[in-house]
PDB file of N, CA and C in Angstrom:
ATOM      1  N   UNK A   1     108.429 117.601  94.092  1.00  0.00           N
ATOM      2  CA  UNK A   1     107.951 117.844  92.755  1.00  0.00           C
ATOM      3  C   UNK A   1     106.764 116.934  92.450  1.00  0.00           C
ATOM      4  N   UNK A   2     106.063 117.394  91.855  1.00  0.00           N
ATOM      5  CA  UNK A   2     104.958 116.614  90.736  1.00  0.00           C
ATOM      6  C   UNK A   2     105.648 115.590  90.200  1.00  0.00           C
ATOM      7  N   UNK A   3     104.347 114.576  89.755  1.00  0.00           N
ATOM      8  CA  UNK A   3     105.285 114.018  88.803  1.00  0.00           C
ATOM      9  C   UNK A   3     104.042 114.288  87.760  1.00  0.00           C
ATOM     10  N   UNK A   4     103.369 115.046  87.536  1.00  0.00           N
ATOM     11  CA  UNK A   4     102.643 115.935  86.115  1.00  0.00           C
ATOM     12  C   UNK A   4     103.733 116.843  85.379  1.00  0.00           C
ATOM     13  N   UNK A   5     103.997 116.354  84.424  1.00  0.00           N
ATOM     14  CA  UNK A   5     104.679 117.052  83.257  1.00  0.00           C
ATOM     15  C   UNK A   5     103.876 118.030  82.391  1.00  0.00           C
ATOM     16  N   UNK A   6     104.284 119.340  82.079  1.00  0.00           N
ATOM     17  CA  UNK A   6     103.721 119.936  81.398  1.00  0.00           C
ATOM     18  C   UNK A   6     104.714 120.315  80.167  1.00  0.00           C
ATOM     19  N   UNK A   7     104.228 120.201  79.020  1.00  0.00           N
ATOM     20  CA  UNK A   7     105.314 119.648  77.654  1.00  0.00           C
ATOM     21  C   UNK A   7     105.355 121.542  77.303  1.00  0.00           C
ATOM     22  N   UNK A   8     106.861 121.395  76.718  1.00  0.00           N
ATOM     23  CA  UNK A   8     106.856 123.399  76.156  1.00  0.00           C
ATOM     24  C   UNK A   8     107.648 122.612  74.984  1.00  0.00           C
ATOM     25  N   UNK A   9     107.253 123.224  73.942  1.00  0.00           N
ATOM     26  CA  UNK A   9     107.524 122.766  72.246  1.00  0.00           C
ATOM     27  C   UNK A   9     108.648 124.189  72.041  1.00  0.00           C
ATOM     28  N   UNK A  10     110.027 123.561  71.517  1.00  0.00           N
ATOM     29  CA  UNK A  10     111.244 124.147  71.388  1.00  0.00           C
ATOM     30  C   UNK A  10     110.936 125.811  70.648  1.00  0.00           C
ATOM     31  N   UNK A  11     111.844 126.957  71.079  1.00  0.00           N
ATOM     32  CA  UNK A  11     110.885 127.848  69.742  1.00  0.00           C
ATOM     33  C   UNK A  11     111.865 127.573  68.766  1.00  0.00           C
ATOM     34  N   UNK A  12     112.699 126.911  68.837  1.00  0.00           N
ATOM     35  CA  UNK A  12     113.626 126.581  67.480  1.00  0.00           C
ATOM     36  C   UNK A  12     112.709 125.355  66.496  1.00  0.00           C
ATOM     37  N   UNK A  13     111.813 125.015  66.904  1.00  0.00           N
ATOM     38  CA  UNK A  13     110.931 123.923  66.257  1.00  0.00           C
ATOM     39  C   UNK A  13     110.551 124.725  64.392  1.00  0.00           C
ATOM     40  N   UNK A  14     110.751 124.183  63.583  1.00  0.00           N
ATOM     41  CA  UNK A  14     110.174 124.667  62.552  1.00  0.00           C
ATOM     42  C   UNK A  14     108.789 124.767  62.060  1.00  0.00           C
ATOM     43  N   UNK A  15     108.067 125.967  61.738  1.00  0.00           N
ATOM     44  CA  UNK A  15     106.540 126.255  61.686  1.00  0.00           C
ATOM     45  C   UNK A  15     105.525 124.819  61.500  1.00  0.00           C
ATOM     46  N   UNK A  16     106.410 124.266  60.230  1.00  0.00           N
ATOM     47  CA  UNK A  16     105.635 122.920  59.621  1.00  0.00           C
ATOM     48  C   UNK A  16     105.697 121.907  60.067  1.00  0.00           C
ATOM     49  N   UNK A  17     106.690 121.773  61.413  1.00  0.00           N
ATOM     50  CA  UNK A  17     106.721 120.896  62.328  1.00  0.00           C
ATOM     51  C   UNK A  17     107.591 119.473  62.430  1.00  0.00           C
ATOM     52  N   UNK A  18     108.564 120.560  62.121  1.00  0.00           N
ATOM     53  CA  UNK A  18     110.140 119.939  61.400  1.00  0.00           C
ATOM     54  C   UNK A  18     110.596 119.839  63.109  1.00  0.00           C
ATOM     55  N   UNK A  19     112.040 118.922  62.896  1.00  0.00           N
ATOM     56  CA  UNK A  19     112.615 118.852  63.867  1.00  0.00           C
ATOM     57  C   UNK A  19     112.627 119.633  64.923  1.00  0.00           C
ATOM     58  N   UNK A  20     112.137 119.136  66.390  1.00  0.00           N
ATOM     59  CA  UNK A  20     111.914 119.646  67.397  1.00  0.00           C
ATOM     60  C   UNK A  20     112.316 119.233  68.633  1.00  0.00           C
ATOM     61  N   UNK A  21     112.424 119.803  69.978  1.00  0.00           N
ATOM     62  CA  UNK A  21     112.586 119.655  71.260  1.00  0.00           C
ATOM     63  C   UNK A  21     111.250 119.891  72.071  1.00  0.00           C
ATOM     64  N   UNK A  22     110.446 118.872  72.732  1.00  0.00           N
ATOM     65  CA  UNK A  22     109.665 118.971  74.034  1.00  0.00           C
ATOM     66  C   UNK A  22     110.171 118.957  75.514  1.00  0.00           C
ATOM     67  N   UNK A  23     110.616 119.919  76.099  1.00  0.00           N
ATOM     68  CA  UNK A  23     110.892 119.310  77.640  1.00  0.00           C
ATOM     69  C   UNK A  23     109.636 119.819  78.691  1.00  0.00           C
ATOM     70  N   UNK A  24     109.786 118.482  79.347  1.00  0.00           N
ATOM     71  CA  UNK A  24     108.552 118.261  80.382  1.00  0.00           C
ATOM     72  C   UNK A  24     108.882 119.048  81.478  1.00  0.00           C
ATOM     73  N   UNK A  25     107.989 120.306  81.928  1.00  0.00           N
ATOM     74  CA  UNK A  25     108.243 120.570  83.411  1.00  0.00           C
ATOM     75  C   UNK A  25     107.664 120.547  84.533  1.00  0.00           C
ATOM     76  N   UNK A  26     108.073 120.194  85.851  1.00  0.00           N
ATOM     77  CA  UNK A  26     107.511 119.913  86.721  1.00  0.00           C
ATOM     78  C   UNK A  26     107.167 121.080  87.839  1.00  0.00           C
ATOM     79  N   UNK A  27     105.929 121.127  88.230  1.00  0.00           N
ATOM     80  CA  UNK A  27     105.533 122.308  89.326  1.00  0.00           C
ATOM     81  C   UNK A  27     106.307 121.825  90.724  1.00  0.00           C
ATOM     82  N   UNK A  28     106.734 122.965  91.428  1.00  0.00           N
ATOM     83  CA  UNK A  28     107.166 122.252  92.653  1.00  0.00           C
ATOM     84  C   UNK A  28     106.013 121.664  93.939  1.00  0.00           C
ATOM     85  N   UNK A  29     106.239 121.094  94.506  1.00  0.00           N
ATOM     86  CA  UNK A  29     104.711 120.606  95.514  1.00  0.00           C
ATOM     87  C   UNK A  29     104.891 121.227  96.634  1.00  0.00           C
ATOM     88  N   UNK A  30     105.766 122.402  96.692  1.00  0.00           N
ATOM     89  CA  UNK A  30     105.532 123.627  98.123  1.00  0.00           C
ATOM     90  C   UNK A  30     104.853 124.990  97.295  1.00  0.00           C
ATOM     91  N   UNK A  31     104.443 124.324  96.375  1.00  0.00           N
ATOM     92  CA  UNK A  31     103.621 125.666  95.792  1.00  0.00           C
ATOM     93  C   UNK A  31     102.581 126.086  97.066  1.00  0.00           C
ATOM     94  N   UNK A  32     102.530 127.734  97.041  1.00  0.00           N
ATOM     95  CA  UNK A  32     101.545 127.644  97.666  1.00  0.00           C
ATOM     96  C   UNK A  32      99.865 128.198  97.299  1.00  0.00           C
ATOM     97  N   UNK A  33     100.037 127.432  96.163  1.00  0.00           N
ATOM     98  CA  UNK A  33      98.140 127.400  95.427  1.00  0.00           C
ATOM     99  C   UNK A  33      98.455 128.452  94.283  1.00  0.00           C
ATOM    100  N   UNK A  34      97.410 128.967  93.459  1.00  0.00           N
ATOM    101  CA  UNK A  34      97.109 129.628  92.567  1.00  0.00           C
ATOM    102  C   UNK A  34      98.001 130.964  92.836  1.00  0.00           C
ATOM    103  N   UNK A  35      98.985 131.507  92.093  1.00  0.00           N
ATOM    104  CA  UNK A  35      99.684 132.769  91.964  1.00  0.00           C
ATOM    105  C   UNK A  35     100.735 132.983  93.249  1.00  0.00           C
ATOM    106  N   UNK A  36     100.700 131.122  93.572  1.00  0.00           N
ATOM    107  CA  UNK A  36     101.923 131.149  94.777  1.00  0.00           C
ATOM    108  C   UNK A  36     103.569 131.877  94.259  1.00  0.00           C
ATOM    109  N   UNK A  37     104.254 131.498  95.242  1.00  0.00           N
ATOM    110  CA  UNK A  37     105.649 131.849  94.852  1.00  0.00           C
ATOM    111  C   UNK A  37     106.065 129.901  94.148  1.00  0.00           C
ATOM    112  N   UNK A  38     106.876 129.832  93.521  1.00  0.00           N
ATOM    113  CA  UNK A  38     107.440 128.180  92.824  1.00  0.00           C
ATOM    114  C   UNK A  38     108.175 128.524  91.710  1.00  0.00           C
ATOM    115  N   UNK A  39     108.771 127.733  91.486  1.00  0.00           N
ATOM    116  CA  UNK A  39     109.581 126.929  90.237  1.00  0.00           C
ATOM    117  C   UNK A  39     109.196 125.566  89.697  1.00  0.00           C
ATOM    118  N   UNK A  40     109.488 125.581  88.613  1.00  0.00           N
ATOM    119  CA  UNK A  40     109.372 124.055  87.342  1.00  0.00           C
ATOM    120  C   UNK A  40     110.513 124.199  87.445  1.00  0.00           C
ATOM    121  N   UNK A  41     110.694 122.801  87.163  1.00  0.00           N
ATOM    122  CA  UNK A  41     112.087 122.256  86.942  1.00  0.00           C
ATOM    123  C   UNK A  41     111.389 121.156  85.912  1.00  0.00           C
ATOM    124  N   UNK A  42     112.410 121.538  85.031  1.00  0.00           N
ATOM    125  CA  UNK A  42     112.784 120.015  83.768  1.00  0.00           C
ATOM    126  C   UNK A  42     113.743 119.526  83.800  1.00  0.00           C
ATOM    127  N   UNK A  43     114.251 118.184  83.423  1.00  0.00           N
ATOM    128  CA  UNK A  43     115.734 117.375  83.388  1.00  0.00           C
ATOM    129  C   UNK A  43     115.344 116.877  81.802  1.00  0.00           C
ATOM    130  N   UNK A  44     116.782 117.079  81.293  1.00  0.00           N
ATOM    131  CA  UNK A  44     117.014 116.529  79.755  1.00  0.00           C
ATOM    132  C   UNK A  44     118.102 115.936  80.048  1.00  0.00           C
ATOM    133  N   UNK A  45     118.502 115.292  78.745  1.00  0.00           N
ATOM    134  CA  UNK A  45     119.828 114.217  78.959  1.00  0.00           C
ATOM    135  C   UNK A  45     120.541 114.895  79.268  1.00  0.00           C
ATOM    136  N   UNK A  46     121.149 115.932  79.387  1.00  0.00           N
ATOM    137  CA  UNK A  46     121.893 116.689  79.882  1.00  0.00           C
ATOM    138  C   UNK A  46     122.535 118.079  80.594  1.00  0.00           C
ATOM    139  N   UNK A  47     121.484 118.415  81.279  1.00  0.00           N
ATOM    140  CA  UNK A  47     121.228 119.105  82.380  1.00  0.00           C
ATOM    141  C   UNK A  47     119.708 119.322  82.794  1.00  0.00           C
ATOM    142  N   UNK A  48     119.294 120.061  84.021  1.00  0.00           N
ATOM    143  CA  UNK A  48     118.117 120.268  84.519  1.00  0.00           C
ATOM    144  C   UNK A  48     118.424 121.680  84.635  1.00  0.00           C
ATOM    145  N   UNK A  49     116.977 121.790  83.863  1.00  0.00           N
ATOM    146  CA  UNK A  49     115.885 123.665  83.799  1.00  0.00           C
ATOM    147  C   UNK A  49     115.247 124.178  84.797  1.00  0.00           C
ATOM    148  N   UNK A  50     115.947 125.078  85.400  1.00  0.00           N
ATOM    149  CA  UNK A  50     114.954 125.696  86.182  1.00  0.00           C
ATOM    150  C   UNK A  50     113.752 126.863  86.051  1.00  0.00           C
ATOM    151  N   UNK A  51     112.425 127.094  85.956  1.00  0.00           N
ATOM    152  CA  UNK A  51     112.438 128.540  85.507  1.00  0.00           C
ATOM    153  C   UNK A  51     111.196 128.503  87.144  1.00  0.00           C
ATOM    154  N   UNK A  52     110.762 130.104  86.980  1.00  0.00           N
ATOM    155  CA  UNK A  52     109.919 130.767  87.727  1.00  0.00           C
ATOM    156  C   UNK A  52     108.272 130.405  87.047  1.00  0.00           C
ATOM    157  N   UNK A  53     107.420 129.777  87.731  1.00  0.00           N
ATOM    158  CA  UNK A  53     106.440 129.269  87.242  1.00  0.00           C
ATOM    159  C   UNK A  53     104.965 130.398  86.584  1.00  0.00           C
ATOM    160  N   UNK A  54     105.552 131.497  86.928  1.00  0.00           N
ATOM    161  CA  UNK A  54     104.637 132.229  86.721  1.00  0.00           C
ATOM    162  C   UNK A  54     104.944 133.163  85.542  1.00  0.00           C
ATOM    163  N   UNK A  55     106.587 132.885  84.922  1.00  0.00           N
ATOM    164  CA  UNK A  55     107.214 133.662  83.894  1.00  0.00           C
ATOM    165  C   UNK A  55     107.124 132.388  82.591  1.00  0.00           C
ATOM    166  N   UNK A  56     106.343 132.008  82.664  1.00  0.00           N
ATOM    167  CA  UNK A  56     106.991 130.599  81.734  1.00  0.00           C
ATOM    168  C   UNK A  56     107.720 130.933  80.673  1.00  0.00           C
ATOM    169  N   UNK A  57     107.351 131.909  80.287  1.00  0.00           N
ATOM    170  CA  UNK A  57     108.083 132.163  78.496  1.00  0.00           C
ATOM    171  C   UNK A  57     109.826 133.038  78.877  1.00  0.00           C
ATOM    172  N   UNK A  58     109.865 133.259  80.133  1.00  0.00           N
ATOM    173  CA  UNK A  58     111.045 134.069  80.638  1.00  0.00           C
ATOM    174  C   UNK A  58     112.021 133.641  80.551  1.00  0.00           C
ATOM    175  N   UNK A  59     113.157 133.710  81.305  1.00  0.00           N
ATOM    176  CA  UNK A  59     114.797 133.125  80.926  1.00  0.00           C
ATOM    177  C   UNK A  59     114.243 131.938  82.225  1.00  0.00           C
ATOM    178  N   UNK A  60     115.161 130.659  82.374  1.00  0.00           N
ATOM    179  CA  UNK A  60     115.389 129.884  82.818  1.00  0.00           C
ATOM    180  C   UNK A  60     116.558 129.674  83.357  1.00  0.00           C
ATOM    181  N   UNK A  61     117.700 128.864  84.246  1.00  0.00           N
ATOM    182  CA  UNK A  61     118.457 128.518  84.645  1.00  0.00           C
ATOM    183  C   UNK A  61     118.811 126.965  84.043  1.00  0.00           C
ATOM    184  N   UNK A  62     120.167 127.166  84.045  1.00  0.00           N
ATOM    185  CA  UNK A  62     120.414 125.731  83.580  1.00  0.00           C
ATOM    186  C   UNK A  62     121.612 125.038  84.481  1.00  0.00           C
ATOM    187  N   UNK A  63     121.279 123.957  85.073  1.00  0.00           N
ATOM    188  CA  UNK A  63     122.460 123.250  86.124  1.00  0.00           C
ATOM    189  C   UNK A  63     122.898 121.715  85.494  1.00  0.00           C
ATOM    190  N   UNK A  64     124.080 121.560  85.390  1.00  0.00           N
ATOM    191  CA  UNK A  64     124.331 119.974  85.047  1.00  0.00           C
ATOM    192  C   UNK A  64     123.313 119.017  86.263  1.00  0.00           C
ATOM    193  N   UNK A  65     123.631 117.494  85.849  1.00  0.00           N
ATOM    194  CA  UNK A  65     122.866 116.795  86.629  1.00  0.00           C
ATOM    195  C   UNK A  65     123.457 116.489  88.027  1.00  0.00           C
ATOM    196  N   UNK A  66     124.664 116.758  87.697  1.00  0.00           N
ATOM    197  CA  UNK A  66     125.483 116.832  89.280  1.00  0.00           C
ATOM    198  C   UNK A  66     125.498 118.035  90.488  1.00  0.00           C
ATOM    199  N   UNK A  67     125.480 118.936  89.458  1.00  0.00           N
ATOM    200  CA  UNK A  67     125.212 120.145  90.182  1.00  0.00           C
ATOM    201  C   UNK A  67     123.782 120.004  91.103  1.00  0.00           C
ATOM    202  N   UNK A  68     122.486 119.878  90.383  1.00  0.00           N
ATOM    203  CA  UNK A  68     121.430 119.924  90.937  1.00  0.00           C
ATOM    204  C   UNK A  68     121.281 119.019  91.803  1.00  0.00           C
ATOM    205  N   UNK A  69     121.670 117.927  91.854  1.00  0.00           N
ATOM    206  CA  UNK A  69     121.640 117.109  92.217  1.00  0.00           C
ATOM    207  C   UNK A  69     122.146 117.067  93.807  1.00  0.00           C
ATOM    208  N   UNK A  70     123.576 117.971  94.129  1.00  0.00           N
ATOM    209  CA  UNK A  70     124.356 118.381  95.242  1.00  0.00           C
ATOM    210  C   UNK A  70     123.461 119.515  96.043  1.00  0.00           C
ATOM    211  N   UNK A  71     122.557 120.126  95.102  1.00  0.00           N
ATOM    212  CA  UNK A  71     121.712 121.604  95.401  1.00  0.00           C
ATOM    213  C   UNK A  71     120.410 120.795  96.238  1.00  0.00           C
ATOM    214  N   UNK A  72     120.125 119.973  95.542  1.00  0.00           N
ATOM    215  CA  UNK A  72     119.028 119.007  96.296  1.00  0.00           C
ATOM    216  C   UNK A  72     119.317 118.389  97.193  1.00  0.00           C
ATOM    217  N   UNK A  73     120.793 117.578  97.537  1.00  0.00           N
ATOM    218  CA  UNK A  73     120.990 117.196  98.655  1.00  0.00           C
ATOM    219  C   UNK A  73     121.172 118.112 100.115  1.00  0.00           C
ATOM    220  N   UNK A  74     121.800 119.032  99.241  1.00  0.00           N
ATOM    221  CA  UNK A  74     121.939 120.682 100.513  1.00  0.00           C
ATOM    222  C   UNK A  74     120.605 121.084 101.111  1.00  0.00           C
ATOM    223  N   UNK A  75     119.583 121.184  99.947  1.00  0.00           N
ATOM    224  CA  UNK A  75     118.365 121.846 100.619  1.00  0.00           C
ATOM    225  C   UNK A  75     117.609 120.388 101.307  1.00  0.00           C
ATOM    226  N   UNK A  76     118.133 119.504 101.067  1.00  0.00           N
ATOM    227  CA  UNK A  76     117.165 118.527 101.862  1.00  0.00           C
ATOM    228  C   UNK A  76     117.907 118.358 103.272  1.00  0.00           C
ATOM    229  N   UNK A  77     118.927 118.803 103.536  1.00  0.00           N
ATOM    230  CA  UNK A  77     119.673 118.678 104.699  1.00  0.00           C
ATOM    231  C   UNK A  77     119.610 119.690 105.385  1.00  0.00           C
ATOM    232  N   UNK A  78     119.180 120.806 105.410  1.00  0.00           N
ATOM    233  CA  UNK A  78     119.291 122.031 106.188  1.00  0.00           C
ATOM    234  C   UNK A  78     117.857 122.548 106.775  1.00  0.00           C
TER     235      UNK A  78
END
């Protein structure tokens, strides 16, 4: 992963800029260039976001920090 964060402002945020959520996401670094195949991933206090980098506004995945965490050790081992 990057460590460039790119900030997405909650859509539950209120117009006038009332209470809100920013989570930072990260491009993966096996991208392969402009309109590659990848995923962002974000981590919040309590789980990590996955989405498809080219859908940004699309559905996302959501894994606790343990989970991803076991998913990362798997793919770094195989």
């Amino acid at each position: 992963m990057s460590s460039e964060l790119v900030w997405f402002k909650s859509s539950h945020s209120g117009a006038e800029g009332g209470e809100c959520v920013e989570v930072g996401w990260r491009k993966s670094t096996h991208s392969s260039g402009e309109g590659g195949e990848c995923v962002e991933v974000a981590e919040t206090t309590s789980a990590v976001l996955v989405r498809d980098s080219k859908d940004k506004s699309g559905p996302h995945l959501t894994f606790s920090s343990a989970a991803w965490a076991a998913f990362v050790a798997y793919a770094q081992a195989v």
